[in-house]
Protein backbone atom coordinates (compact mmCIF):
# COMPACT_ATOMS: atom_id res chain seq x y z
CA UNK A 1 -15.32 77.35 -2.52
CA UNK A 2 -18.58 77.18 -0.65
CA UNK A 3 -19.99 74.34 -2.79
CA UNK A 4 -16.77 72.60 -1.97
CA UNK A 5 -16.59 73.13 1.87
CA UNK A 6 -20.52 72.09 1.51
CA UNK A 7 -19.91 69.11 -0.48
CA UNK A 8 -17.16 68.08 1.87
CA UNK A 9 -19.26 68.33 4.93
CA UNK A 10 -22.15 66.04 3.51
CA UNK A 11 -19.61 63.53 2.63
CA UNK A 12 -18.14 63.68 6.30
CA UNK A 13 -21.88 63.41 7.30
CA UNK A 14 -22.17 60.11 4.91
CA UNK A 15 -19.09 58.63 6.51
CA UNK A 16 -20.24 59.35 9.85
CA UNK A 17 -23.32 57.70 9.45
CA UNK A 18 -21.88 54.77 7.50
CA UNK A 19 -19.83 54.46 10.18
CA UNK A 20 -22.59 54.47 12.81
CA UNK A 21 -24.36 52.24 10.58
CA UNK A 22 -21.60 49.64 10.44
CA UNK A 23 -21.06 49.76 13.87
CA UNK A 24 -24.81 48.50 14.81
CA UNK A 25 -24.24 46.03 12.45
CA UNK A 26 -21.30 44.69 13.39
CA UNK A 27 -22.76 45.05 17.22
CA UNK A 28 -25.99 42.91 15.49
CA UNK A 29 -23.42 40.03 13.76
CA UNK A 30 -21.81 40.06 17.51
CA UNK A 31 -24.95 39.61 19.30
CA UNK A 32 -25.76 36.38 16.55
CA UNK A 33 -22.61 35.13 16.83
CA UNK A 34 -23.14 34.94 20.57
CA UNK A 35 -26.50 33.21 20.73
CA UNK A 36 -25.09 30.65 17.89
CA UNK A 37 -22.25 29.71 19.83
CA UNK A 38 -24.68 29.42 23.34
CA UNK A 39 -26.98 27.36 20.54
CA UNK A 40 -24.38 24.90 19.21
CA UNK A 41 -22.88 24.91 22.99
CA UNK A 42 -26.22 23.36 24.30
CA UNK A 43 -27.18 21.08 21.18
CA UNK A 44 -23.68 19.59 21.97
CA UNK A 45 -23.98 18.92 25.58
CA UNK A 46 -27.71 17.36 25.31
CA UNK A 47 -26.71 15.51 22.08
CA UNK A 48 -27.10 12.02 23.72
CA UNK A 49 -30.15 13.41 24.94
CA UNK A 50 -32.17 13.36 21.71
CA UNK A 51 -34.04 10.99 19.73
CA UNK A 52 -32.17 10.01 16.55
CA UNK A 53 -34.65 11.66 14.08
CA UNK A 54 -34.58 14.69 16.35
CA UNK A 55 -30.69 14.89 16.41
CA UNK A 56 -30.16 14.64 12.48
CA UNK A 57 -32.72 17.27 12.00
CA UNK A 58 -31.43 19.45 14.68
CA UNK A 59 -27.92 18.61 13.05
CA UNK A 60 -28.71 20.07 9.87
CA UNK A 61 -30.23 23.42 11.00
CA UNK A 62 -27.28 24.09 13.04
CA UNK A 63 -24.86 23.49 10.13
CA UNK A 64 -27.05 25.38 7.98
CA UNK A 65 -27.18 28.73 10.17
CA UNK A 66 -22.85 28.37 10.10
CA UNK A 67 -23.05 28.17 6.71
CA UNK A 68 -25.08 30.95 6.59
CA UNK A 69 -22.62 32.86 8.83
CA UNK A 70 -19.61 31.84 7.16
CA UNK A 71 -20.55 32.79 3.57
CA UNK A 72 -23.08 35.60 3.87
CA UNK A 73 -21.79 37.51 7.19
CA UNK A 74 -19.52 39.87 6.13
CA UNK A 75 -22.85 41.06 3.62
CA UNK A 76 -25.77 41.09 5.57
CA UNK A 77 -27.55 43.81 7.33
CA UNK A 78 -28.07 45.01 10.92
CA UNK A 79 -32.22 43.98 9.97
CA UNK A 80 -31.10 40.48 8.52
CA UNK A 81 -28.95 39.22 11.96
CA UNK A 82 -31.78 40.54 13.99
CA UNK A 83 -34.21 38.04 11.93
CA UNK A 84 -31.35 35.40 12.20
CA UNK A 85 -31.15 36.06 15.61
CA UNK A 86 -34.54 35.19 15.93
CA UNK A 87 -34.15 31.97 14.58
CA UNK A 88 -31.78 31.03 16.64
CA UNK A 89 -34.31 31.67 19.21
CA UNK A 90 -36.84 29.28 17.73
CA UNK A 91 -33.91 27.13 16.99
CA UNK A 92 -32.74 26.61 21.17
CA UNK A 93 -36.59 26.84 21.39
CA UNK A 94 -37.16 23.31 19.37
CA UNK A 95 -33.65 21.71 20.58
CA UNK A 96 -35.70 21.89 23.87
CA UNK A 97 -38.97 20.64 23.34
CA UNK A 98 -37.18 17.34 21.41
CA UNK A 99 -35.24 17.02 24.59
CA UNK A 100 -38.64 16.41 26.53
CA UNK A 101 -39.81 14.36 24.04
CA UNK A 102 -35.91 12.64 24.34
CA UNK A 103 -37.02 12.36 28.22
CA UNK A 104 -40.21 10.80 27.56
CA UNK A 105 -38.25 7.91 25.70
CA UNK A 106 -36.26 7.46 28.60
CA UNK A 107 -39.26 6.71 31.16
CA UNK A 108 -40.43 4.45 28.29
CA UNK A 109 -37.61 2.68 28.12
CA UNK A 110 -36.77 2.74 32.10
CA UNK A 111 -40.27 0.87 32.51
CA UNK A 112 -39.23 -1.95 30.17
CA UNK A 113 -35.89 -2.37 31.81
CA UNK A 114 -37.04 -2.42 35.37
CA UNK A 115 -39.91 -4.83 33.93
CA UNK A 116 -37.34 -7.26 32.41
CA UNK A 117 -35.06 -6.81 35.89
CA UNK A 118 -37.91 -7.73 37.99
CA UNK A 119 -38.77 -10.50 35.99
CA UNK A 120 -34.79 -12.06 35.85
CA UNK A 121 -34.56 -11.03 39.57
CA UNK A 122 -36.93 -13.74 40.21
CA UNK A 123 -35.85 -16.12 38.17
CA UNK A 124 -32.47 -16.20 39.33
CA UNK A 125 -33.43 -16.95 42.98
CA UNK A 126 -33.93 -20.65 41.65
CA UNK A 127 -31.40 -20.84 39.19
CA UNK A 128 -28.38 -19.99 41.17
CA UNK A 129 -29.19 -22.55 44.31
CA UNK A 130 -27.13 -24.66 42.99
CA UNK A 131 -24.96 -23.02 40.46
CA UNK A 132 -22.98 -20.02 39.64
CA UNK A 133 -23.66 -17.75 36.84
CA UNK A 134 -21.00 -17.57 33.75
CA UNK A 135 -19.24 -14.51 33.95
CA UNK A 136 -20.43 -12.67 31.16
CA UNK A 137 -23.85 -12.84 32.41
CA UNK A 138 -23.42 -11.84 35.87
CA UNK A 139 -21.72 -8.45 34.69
CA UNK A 140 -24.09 -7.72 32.53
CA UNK A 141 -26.49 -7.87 35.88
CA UNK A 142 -23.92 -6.01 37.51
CA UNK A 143 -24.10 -3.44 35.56
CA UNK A 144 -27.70 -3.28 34.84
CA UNK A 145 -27.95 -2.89 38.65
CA UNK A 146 -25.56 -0.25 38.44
CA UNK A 147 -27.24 1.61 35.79
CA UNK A 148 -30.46 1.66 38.20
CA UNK A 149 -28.96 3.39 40.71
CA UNK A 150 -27.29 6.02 38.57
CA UNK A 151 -30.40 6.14 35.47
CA UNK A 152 -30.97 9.66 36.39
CA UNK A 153 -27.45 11.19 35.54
CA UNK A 154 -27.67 8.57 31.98
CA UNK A 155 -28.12 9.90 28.58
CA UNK A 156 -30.84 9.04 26.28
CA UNK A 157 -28.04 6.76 24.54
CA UNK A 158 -26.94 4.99 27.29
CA UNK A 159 -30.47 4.01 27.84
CA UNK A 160 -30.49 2.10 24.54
CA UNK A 161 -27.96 0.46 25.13
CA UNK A 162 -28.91 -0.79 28.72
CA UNK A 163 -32.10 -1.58 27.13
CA UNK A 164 -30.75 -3.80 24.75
CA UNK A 165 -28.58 -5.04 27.71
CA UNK A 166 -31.57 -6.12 29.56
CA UNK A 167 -33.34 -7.94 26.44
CA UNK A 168 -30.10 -10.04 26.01
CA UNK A 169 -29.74 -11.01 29.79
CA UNK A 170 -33.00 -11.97 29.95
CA UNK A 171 -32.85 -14.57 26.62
CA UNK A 172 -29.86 -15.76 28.31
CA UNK A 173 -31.75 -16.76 31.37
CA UNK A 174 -34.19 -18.04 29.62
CA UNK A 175 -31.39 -20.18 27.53
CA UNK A 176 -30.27 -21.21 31.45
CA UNK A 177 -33.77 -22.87 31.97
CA UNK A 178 -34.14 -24.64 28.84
CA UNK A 179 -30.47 -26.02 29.35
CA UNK A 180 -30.52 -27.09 32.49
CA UNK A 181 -27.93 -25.01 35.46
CA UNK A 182 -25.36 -27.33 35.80
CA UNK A 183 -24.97 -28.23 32.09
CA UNK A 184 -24.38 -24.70 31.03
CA UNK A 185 -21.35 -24.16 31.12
CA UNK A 186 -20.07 -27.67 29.37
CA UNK A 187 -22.17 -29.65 27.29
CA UNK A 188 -21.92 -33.08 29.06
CA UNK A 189 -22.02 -34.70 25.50
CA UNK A 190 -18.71 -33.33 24.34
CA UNK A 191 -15.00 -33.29 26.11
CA UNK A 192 -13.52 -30.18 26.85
CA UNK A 193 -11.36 -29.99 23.60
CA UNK A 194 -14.40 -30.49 21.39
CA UNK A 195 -16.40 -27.46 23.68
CA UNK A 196 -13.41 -25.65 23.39
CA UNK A 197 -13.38 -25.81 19.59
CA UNK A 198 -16.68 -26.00 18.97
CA UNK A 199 -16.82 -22.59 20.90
CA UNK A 200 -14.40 -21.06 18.93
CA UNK A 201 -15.77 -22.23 15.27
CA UNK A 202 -18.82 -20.85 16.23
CA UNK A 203 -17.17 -17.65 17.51
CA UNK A 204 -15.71 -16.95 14.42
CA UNK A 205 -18.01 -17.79 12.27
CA UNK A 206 -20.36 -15.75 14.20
CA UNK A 207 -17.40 -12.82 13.47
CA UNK A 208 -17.27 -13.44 9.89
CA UNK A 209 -20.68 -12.95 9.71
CA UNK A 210 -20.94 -9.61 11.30
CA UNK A 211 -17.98 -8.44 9.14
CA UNK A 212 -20.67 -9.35 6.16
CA UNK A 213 -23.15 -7.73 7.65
CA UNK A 214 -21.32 -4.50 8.52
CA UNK A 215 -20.02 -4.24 4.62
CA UNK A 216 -23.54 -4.92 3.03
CA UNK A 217 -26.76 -3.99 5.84
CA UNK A 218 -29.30 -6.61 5.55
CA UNK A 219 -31.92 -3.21 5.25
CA UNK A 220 -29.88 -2.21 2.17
CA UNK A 221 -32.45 -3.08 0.55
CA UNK A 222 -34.71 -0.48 2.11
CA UNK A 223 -32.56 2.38 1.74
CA UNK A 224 -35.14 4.28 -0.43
CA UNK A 225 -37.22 4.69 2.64
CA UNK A 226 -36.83 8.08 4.60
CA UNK A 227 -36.30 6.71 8.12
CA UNK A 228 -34.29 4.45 6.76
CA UNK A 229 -31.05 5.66 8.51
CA UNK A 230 -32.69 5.61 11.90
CA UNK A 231 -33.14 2.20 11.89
CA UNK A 232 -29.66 1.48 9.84
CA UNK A 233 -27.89 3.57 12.91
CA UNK A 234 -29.80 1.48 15.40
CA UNK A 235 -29.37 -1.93 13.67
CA UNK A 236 -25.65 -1.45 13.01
CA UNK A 237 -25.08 -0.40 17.00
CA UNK A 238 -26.70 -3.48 17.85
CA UNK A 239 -24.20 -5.39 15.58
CA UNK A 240 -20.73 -3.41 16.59
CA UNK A 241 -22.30 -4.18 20.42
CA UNK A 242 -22.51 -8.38 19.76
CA UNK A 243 -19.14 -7.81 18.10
CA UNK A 244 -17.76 -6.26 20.90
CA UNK A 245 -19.33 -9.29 23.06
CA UNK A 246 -17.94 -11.87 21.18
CA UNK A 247 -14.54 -10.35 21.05
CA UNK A 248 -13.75 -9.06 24.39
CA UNK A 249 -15.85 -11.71 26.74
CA UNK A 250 -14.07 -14.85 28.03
CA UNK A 251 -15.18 -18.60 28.01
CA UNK A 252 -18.46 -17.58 26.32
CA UNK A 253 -20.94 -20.31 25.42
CA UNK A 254 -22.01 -21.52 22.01
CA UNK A 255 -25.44 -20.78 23.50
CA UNK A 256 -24.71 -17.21 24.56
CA UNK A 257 -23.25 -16.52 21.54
CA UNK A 258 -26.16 -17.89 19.47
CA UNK A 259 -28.68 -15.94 21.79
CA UNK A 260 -26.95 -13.23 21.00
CA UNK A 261 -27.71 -13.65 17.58
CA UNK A 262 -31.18 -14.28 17.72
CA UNK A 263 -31.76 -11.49 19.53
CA UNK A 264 -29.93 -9.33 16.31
CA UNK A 265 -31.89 -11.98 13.91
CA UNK A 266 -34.95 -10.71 15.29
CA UNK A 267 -34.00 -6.99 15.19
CA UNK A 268 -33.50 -6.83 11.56
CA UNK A 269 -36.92 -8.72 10.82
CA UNK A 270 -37.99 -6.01 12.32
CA UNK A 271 -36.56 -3.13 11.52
CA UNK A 272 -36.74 -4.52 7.40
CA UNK A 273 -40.93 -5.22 8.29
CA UNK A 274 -41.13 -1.73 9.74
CA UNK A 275 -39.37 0.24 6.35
CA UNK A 276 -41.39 -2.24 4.13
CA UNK A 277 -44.74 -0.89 5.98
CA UNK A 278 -44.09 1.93 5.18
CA UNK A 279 -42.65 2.14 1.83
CA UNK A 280 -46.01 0.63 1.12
CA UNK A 281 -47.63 3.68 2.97
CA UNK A 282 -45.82 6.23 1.41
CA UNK A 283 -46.33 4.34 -1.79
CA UNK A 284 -49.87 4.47 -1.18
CA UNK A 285 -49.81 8.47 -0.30
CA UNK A 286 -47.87 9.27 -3.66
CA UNK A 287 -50.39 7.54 -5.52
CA UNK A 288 -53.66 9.52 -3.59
CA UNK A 289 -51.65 12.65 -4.21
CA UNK A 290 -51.12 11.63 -7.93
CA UNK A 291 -55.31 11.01 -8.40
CA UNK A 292 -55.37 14.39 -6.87
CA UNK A 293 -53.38 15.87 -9.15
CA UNK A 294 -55.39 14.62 -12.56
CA UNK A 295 -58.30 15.63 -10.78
CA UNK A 296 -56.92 18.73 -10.61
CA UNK A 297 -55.81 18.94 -14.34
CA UNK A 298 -58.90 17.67 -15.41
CA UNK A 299 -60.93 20.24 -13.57
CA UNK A 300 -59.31 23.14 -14.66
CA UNK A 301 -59.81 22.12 -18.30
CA UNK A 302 -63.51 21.13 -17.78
CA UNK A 303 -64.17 24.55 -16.30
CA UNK A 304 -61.57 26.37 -18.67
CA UNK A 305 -64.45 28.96 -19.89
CA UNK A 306 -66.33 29.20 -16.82
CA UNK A 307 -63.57 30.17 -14.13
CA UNK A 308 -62.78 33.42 -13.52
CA UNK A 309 -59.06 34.99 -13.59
CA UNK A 310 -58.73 33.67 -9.46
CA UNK A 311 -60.39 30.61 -10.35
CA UNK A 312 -58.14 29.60 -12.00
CA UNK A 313 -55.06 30.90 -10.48
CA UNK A 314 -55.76 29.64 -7.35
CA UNK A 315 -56.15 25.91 -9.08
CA UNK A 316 -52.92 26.51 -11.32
CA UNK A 317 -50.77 27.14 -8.33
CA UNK A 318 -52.87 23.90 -6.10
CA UNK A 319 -51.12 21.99 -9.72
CA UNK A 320 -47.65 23.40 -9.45
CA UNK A 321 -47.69 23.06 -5.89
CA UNK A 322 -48.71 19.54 -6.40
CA UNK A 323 -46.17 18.91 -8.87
CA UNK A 324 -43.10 20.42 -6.88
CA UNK A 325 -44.34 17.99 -3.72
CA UNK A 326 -44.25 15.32 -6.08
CA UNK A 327 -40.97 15.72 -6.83
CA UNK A 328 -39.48 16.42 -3.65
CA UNK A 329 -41.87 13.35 -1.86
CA UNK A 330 -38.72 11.91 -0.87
CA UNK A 331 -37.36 14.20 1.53
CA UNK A 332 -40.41 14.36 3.16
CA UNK A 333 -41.34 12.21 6.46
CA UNK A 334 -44.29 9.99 6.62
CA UNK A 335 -46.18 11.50 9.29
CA UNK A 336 -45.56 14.85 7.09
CA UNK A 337 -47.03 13.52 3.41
CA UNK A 338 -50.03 12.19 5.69
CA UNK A 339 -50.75 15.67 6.51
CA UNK A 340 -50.14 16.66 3.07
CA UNK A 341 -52.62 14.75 1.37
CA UNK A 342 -55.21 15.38 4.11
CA UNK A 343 -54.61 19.61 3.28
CA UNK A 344 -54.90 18.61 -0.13
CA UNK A 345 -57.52 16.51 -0.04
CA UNK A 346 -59.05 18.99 1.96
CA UNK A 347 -58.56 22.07 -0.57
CA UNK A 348 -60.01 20.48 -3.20
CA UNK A 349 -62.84 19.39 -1.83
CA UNK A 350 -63.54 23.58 -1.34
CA UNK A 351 -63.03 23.94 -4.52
CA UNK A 352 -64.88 21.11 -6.51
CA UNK A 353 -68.16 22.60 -6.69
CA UNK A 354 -70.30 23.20 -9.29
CA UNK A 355 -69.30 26.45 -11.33
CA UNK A 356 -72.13 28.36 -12.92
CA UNK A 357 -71.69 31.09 -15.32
């Protein structure tokens, strides 16, 4: 009986502190829970804030950490939420440091618009003497103006977009010059049916060819590149933004319309010269990293009775390590597999030295 009564009251003890223990963990998953939901809170309200590259990386560690949550919670230890927790930490730590570097785009940007302002501000005085400005163009201004008084309280992606704004009044200023003011509107050359037709041909052909663009990217072609989707997200707001143009704006000129798509013209020359650069770069890394690698092989088989059991660890795990990079090249950023070569460069230079018995 006393064995009993003693056995009972050690398994009353074990449920107590299981219970105590479950408690502070449950107390632990609440206090994670919390801090992820103030986490995902503030990534969503400064969202617009961040620089694309910033946002999809951001993006992925917060879907990762719910993941994390949803399928491991109910299992993991008071010790393991406290290291989450942590992370989390780090996490709201790094949402805010790409913020500032989100803020320092906007004063970049802010200096090119009030540049390009300044500059049509000026030119305007003589153009509209004698002439009024189309429609289209003078909201644009309008709002540009508007945008200046209120850039403070704008997000990161509103300042694209007034950036790209400001490009596209300016060309179409510039298209006012070369044309002549009072011409602008109607081409003196045609009558008013033919501008009227003319207008709309080129509007929808100018429609048709977006819809093209929109089902097959012009940088399709560089979709093996990692920041390929930056510029792809970029490029293809640019084009739903001229769509939006062409659709929505009244009595439009075949001249806006076709500055319009220079301006786009030129943005995928550029984007497609940028993601050819570097394909070539990373193409070049891979290939440094690769004459590493043989180097490697080749030294460890040179020196195969001469190194010692460390030796030749250490340059058996510089191969696999090596080899795994290789592999996973592709998910890695530019400015990353720069720094990678350099550390590996680097190591085996320490270790390419003459080995003596």
């Amino acid at each position: 009986v006393y064995t009993d009564i003693k056995a009972a009251k050690a398994k009353l003890i074990k449920c107590k502190e299981d219970v105590k223990k479950e408690e502070v963990r449950l107390a632990a998953k609440y206090d994670f829970e919390k801090k992820l939901i103030e986490v995902h809170q503030y990534f969503n309200k400064n969202k617009d804030n961040l620089l694309t590259d910033d946002f999809k990386k951001l993006e992925k560690k917060n879907s990762e950490i719910s993941k994390w949550l949803e399928e491991r919670g109910d299992i993991m230890s008071e010790a393991e939420f406290k290291r989450k927790y942590l992370n989390l930490e780090e996490l709201l730590s790094e949402i805010k440091k790409c913020l500032l570097e989100g803020e320092k785009s906007k004063t970049a940007i802010a200096v090119q618009i009030e540049k390009r302002f300044n500059m049509i501000t000026v030119q305007l005085l003589d153009i509209t003497k004698d002439s009024t400005l189309p429609e289209t163009i003078q909201l644009n201004i309008d709002l540009l103006k508007q945008f200046s008084k209120e850039k403070d309280k704008r997000t990161l992606t509103e300042y694209r977009k007034m950036n790209l704004m400001s490009e596209e009044v300016k060309c179409d200023i510039k298209e006012l010059q070369l044309i002549g003011k009072k011409n602008f509107i109607l081409l003196t050359h045609f009558s008013p049916f033919q501008v009227s037709a003319r207008r709309n041909d080129t509007k929808h052909r100018f429609l048709n060819e977006l819809k093209q663009i929109k089902l097959q990217s012009p940088l399709l072609m560089h979709n093996d590149v990692i920041t390929y989707f930056q510029y792809e997200q970029e490029f293809q707001e640019h084009v739903q933004y001229v769509e939006y143009f062409l659709e929505h704006s009244v009595n439009l000129t075949v001249t806006e319309m076709e500055g319009r798509f220079k301006i786009l013209n030129s943005d995928k020359e550029r984007f497609c010269a940028l993601l050819s650069q570097e394909r070539e770069e990373r193409l070049n890394i891979m290939q440094n990293v690769n004459i590493y690698l043989e180097k490697l092989k080749k030294l460890r088989f040179d020196n195969r009775h001469l190194l010692n059991a460390d030796g030749e660890l250490k340059i058996r795990e510089m191969v696999t390590t090596t080899e795994k990079w290789l592999l996973n090249s592709h998910q890695v950023s530019t400015a990353d597999m720069k720094d990678s070569l350099a550390h590996l460069s680097s190591n085996f230079s320490q270790i390419n030295t003459p080995i003596e018995n």
